[in-house]
Protein backbone atom coordinates (compact mmCIF):
# COMPACT_ATOMS: atom_id res chain seq x y z
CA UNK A 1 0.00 0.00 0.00
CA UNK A 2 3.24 1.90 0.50
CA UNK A 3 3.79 2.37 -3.24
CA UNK A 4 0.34 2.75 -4.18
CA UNK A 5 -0.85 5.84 -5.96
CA UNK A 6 -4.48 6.74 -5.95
CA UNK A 7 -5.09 5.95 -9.24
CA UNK A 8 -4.20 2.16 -7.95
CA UNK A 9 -1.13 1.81 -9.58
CA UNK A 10 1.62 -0.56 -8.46
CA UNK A 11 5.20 0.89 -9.75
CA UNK A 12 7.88 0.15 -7.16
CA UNK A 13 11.14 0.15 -7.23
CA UNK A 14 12.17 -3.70 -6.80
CA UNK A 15 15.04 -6.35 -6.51
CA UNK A 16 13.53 -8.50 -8.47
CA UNK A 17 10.75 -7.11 -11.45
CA UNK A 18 10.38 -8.12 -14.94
CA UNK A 19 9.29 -4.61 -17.65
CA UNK A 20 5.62 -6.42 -18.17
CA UNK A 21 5.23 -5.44 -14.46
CA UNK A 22 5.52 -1.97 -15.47
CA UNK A 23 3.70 -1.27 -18.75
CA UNK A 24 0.54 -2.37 -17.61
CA UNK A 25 -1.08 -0.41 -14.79
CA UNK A 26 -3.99 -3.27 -13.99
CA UNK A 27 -3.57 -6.20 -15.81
CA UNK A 28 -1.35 -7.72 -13.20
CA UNK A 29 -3.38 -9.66 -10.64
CA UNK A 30 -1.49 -7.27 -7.75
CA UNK A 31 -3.91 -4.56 -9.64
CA UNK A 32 -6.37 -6.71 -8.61
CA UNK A 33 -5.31 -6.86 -4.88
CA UNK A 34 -5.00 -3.55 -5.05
CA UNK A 35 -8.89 -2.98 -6.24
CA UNK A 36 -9.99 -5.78 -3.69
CA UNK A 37 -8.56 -3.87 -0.38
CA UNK A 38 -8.68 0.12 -1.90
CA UNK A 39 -11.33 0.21 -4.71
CA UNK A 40 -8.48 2.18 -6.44
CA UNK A 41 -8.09 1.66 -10.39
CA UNK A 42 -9.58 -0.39 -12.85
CA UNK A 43 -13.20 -2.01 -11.72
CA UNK A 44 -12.73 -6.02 -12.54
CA UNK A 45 -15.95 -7.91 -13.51
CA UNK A 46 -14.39 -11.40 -13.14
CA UNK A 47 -13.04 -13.45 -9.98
CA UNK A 48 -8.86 -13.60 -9.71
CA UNK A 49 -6.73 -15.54 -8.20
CA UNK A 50 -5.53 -13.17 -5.30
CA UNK A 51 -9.61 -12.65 -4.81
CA UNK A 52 -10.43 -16.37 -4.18
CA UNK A 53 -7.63 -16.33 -1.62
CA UNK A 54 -9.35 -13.08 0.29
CA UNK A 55 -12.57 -14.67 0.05
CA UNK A 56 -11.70 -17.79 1.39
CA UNK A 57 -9.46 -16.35 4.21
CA UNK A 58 -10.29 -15.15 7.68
CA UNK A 59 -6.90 -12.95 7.84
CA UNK A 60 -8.41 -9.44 8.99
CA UNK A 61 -7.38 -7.21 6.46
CA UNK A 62 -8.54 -3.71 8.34
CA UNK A 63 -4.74 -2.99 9.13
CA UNK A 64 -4.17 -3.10 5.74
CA UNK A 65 -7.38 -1.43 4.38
CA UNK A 66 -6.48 1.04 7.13
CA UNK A 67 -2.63 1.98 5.95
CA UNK A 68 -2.86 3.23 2.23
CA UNK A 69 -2.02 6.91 2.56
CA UNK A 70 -2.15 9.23 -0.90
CA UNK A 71 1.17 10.92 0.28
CA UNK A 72 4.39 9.34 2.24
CA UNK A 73 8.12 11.12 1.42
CA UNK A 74 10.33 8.55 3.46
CA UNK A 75 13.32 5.91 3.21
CA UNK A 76 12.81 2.21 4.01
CA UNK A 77 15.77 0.28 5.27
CA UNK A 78 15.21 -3.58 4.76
CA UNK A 79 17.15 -6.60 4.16
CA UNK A 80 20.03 -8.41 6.08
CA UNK A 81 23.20 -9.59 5.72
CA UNK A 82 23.91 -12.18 3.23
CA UNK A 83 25.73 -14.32 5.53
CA UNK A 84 25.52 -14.90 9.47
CA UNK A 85 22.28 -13.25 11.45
CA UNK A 86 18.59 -15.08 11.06
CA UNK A 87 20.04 -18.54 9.19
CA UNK A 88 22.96 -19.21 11.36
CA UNK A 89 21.36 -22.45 12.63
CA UNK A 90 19.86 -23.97 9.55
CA UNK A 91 22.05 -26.84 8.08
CA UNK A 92 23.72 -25.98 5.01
CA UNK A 93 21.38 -27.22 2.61
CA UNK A 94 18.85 -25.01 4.00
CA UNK A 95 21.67 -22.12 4.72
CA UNK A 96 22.43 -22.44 0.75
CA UNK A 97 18.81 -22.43 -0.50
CA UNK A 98 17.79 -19.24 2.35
CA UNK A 99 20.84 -17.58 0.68
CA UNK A 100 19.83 -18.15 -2.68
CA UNK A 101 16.11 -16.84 -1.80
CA UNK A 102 18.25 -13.13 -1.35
CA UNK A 103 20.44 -13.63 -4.89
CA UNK A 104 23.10 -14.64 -3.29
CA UNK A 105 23.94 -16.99 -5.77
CA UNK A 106 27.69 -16.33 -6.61
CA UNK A 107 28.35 -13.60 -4.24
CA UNK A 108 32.30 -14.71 -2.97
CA UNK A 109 30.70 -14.56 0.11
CA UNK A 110 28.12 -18.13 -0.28
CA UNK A 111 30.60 -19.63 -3.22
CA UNK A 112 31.84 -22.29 -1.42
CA UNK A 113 28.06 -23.41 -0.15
CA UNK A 114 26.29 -22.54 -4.13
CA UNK A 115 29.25 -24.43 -5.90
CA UNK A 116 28.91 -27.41 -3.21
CA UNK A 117 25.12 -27.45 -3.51
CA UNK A 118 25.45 -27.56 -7.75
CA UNK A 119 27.58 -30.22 -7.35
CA UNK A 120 25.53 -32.23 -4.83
CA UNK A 121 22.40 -31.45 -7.32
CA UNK A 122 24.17 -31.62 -10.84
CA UNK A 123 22.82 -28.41 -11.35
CA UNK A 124 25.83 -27.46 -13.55
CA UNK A 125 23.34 -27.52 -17.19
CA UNK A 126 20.73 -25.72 -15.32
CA UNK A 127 19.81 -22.56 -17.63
CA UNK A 128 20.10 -20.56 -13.63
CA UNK A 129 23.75 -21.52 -13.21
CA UNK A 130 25.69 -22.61 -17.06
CA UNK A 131 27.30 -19.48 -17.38
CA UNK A 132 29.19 -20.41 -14.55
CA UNK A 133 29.74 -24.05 -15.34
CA UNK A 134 33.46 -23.62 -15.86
CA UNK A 135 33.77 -23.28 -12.20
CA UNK A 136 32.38 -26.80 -11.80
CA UNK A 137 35.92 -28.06 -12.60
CA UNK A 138 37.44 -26.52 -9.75
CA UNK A 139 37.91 -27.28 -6.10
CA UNK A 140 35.27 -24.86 -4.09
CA UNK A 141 38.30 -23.17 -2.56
CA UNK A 142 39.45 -21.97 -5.95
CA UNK A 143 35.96 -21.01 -7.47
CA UNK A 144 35.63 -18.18 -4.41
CA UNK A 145 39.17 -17.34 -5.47
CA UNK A 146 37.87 -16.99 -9.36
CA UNK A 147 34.15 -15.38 -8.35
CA UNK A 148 35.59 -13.07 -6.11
CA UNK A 149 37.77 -11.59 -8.97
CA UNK A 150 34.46 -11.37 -10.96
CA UNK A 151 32.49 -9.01 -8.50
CA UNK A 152 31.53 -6.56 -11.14
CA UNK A 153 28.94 -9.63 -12.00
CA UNK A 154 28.29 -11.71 -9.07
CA UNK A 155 28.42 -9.41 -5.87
CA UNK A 156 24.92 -7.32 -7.62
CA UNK A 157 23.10 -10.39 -8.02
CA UNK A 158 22.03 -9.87 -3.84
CA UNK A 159 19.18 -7.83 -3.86
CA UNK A 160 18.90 -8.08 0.79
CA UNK A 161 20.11 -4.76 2.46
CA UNK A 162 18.56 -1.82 0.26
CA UNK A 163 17.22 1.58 1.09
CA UNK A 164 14.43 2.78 -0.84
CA UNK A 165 12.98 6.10 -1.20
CA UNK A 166 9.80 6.82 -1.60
CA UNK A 167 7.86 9.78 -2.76
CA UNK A 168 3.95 9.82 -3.06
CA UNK A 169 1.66 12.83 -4.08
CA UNK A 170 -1.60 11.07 -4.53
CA UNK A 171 -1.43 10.06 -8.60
CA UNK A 172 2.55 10.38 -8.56
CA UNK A 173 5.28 8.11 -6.98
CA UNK A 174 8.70 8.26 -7.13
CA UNK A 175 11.02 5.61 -5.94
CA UNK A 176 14.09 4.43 -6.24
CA UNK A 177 16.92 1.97 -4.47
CA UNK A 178 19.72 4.43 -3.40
CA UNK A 179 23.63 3.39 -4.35
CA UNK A 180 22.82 0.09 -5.11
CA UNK A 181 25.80 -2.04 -6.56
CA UNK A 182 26.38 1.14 -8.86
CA UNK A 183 28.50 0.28 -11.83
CA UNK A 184 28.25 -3.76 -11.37
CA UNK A 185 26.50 -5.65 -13.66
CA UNK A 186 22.10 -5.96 -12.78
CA UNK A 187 20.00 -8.42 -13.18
CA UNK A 188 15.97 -8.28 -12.25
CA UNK A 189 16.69 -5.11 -10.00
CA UNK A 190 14.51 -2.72 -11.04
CA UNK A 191 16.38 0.44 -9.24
CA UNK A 192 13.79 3.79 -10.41
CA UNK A 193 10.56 4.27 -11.37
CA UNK A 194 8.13 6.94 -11.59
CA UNK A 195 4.52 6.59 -11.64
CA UNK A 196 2.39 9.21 -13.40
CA UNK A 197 -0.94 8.14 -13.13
CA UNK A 198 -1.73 5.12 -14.34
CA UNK A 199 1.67 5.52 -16.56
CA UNK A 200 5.47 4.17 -15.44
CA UNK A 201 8.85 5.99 -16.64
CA UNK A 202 12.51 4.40 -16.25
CA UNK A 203 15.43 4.16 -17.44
CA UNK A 204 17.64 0.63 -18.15
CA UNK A 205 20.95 -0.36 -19.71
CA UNK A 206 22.12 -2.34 -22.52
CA UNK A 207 21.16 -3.12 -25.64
CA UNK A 208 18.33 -1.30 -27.54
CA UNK A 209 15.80 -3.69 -29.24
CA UNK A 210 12.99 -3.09 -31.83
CA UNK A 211 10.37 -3.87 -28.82
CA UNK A 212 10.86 -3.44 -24.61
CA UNK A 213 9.78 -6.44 -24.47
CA UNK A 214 12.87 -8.57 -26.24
CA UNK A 215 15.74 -7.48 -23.82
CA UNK A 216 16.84 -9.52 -21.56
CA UNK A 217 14.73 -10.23 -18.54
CA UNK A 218 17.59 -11.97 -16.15
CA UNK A 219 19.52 -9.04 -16.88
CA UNK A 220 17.80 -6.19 -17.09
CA UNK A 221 20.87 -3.59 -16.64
CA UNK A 222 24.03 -4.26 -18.02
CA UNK A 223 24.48 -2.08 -15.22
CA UNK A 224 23.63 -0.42 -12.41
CA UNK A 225 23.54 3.32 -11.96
CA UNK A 226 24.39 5.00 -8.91
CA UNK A 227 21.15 6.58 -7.37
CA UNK A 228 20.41 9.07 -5.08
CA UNK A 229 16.55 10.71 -4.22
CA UNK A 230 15.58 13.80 -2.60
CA UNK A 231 11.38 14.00 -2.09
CA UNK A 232 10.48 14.36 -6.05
CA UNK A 233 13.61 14.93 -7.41
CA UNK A 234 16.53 11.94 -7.90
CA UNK A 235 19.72 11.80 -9.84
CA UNK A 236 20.46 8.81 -12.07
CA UNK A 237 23.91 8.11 -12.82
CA UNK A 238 25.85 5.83 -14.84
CA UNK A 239 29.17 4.13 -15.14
CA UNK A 240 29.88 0.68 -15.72
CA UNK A 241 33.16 -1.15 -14.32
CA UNK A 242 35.53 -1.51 -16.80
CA UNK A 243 36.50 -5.33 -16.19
CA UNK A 244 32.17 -5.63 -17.18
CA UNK A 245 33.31 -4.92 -21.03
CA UNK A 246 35.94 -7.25 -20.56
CA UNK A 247 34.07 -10.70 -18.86
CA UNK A 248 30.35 -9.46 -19.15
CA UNK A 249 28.07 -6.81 -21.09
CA UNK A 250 29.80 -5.16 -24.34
CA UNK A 251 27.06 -2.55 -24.87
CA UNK A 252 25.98 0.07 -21.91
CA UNK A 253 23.29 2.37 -23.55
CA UNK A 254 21.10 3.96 -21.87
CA UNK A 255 16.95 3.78 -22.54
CA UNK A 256 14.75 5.97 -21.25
CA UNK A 257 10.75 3.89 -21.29
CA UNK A 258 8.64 6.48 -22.13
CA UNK A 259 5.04 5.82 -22.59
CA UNK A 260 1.98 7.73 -24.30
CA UNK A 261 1.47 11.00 -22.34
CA UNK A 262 -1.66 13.07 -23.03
CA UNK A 263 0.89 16.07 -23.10
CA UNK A 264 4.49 15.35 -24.07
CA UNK A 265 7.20 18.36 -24.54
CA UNK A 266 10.31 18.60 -25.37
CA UNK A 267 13.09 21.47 -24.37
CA UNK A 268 16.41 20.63 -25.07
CA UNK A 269 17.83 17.61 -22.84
CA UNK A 270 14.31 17.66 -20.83
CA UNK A 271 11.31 16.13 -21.85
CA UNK A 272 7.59 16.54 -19.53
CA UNK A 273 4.68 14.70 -19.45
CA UNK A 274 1.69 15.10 -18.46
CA UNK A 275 -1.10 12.52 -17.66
CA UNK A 276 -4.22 14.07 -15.90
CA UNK A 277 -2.88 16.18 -13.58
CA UNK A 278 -0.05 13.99 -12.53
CA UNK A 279 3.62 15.27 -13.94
CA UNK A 280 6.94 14.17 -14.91
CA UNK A 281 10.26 15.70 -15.90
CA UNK A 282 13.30 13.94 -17.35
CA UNK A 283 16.57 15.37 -17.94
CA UNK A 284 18.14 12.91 -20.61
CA UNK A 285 21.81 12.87 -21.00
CA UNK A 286 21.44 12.98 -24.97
CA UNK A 287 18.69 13.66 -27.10
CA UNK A 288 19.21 10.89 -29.57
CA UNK A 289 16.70 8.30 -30.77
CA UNK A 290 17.48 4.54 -31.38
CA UNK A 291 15.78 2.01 -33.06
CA UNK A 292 12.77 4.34 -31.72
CA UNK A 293 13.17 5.07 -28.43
CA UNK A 294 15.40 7.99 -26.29
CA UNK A 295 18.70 6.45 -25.93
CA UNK A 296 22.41 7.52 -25.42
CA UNK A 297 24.87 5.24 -26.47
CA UNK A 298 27.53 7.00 -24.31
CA UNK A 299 29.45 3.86 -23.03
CA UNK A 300 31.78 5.41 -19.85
CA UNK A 301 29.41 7.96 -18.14
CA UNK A 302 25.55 9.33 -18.40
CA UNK A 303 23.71 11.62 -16.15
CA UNK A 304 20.15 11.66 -15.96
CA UNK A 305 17.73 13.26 -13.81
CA UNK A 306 13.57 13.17 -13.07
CA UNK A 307 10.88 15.63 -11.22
CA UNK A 308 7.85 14.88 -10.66
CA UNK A 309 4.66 17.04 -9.05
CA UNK A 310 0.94 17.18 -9.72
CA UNK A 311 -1.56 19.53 -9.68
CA UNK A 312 -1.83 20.38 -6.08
CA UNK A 313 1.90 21.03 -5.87
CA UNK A 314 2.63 22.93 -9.05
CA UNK A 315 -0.96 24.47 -10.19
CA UNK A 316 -1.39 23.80 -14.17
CA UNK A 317 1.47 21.83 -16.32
CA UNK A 318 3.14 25.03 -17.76
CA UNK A 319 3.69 26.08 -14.20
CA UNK A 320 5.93 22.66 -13.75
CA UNK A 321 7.43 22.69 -17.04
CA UNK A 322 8.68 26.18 -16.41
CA UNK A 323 10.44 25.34 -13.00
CA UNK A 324 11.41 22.05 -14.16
CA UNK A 325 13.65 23.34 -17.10
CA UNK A 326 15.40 26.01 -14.35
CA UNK A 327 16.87 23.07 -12.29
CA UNK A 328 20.73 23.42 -13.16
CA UNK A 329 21.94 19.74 -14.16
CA UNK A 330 25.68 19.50 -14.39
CA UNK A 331 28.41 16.21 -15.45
CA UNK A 332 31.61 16.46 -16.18
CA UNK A 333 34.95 14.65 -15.71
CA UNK A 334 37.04 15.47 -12.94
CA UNK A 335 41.28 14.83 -12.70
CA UNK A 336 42.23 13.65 -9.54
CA UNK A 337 45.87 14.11 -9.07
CA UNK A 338 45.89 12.03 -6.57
CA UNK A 339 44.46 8.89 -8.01
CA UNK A 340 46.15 9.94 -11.66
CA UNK A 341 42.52 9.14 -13.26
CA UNK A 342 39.82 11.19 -13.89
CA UNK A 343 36.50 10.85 -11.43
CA UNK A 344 33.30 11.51 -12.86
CA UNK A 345 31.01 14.21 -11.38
CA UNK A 346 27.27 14.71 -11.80
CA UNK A 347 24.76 16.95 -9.70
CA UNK A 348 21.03 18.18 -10.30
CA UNK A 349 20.17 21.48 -8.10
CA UNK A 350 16.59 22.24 -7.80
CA UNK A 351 14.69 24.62 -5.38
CA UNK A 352 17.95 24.92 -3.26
CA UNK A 353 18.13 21.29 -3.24
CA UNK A 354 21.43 19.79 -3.99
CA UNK A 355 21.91 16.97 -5.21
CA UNK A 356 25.87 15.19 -6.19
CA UNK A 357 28.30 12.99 -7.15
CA UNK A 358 31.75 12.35 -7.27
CA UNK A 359 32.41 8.75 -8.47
CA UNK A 360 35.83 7.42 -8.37
């Protein structure tokens, strides 16, 4: 109910989401939970699965009836650590599996209990685990030696211990999971998204295809920017590893999803929609198309930035345009003398609001 809007859309940022989650506002049947508890969204004239379960049920749902709010501006620390804490005393079967159940597939830190639990299962072939099957030829020892050289791809596969913002203005939300494995490889995390209405805005890496829904849904960044939200406003960053060209992902473009607004402008690097009286701002690091959609093909740094506002907060859609395009957005590439490289800077300034970036 957190992430709710009150148009009873469901667009959160996740660890683990697939895009079909996200460009469909109520044909998921969590859209149908979400019309069963709120009345919020579209009206459904046929029985689902989640409402057989709530029929059937004596679970008192007032609590939850009872905690939708149409605005919440907070962070949400959840998650624990990978290893040690709540599974200490479960054998290692169970340990491996509860480990698994967090993405902790081949973080250096499990190796030793995933590559035993493959090879007690012959689990090498499985689609889940084949582009790792060369480690099956090595002692466990030496594949957490191997992985842990590798962490620009297997330390962001653990999706436990995230902070999430969270901004809600009754038919906008704005979320987002803040410095989350930035610059390592992603995989189902889903680390922004906006919600305008019953509409959903993000951006992902890697390649472009001729339809959303042919990229890759294991991998749905070739990497992970770095994030950081303040209320309505975040900054979206980008800058893969280098050893991910080398081992893992060759292309690192940038794609912004943008749906059919009722209003849609563009000036310069910003473009603003508008559906109802809900409203979104994007500052896109290029204005280049490919194969269709806003993309920058930029491969060693990209700065983006989002606003969003409504109505109540704004007053009519000009009014937010026109502040929108004052907020200063800045990138640029830094020498550091000390580390003889060059860091990469980015910052959005809004309102008196600051926010920045240094990445080393």
């Amino acid at each position: 109910m957190l992430f709710v809007n009150d148009k009873g859309a469901f667009f959160p940022a996740s660890g683990r989401a697939q895009a079909s989650k996200y460009m469909s506002a109520y044909h998921q049947n969590h859209a149908r939970l979400v019309y069963l508890i709120t009345g919020l969204g579209e009206k459904k004239i046929r029985p689902s699965q989640i409402g057989r379960f709530l029929v059937t049920t004596d679970l008192d749902m007032s609590d939850i009836i009872d905690s939708f709010q149409d605005k919440v501006d907070t962070v949400i620390h959840s998650g624990h650590a990978l290893s040690g804490g709540i599974h200490d005393k479960l054998n290692r079967f169970d340990r491996t599996i509860f480990q698994w159940s967090s993405g902790g597939y081949f973080s250096p830190d499990v190796t030793e209990d995933t590559t035993w639990l493959i090879n007690k299962m012959d689990l090498w072939n499985h689609k889940a685990f084949n582009q790792y099957s060369e480690f099956s030829k090595v002692p466990e020892w030496l594949a957490k030696f191997g992985l842990s050289h590798m962490v620009s791809m297997t330390r962001s596969s653990v999706n436990s211990k995230s902070s999430v913002a969270l901004y809600k203005d009754h038919g906008v939300t704005l979320s987002s999971i803040q410095d989350f494995w930035k610059g390592r490889q992603g995989y189902q995390q889903w680390p922004w998204v906006a919600a305008i209405d019953d509409l959903a805005v993000w951006t992902q890496s890697g390649e472009v295809k001729n339809n959303w829904k042919e990229r890759n849904h294991n991998l749905a960044n070739a990497s992970l920017p770095y994030i950081k939200q303040t209320s309505n406003m975040i900054l979206i960053m980008y800058k893969p590893r280098s050893d991910l060209k080398l081992m893992a992902q060759q292309d690192h473009t940038v794609t912004l999803y943008w749906p059919t607004f009722d209003e849609t402008i563009e000036k310069g690097p910003w473009i603003m929609g508008r559906r109802g009286s809900s409203y979104i701002a994007v500052y896109r690091h290029c204005t280049a198309k490919i194969k269709g959609f806003y993309a920058c093909s930029d491969q060693y740094g990209q700065t983006w930035a989002a606003i969003v506002g409504n109505q109540s907060t704004y007053g009519s859609f000009e009014a937010f345009m026109n502040e929108a395009v004052n907020a200063v957005v800045k990138e640029e590439w830094r020498w550091n003398s000390k580390r003889f490289t060059y860091d990469y800077y980015g910052a959005i300034k809004y309102n008196d609001e600051l926010i920045e970036k240094t990445w080393h």
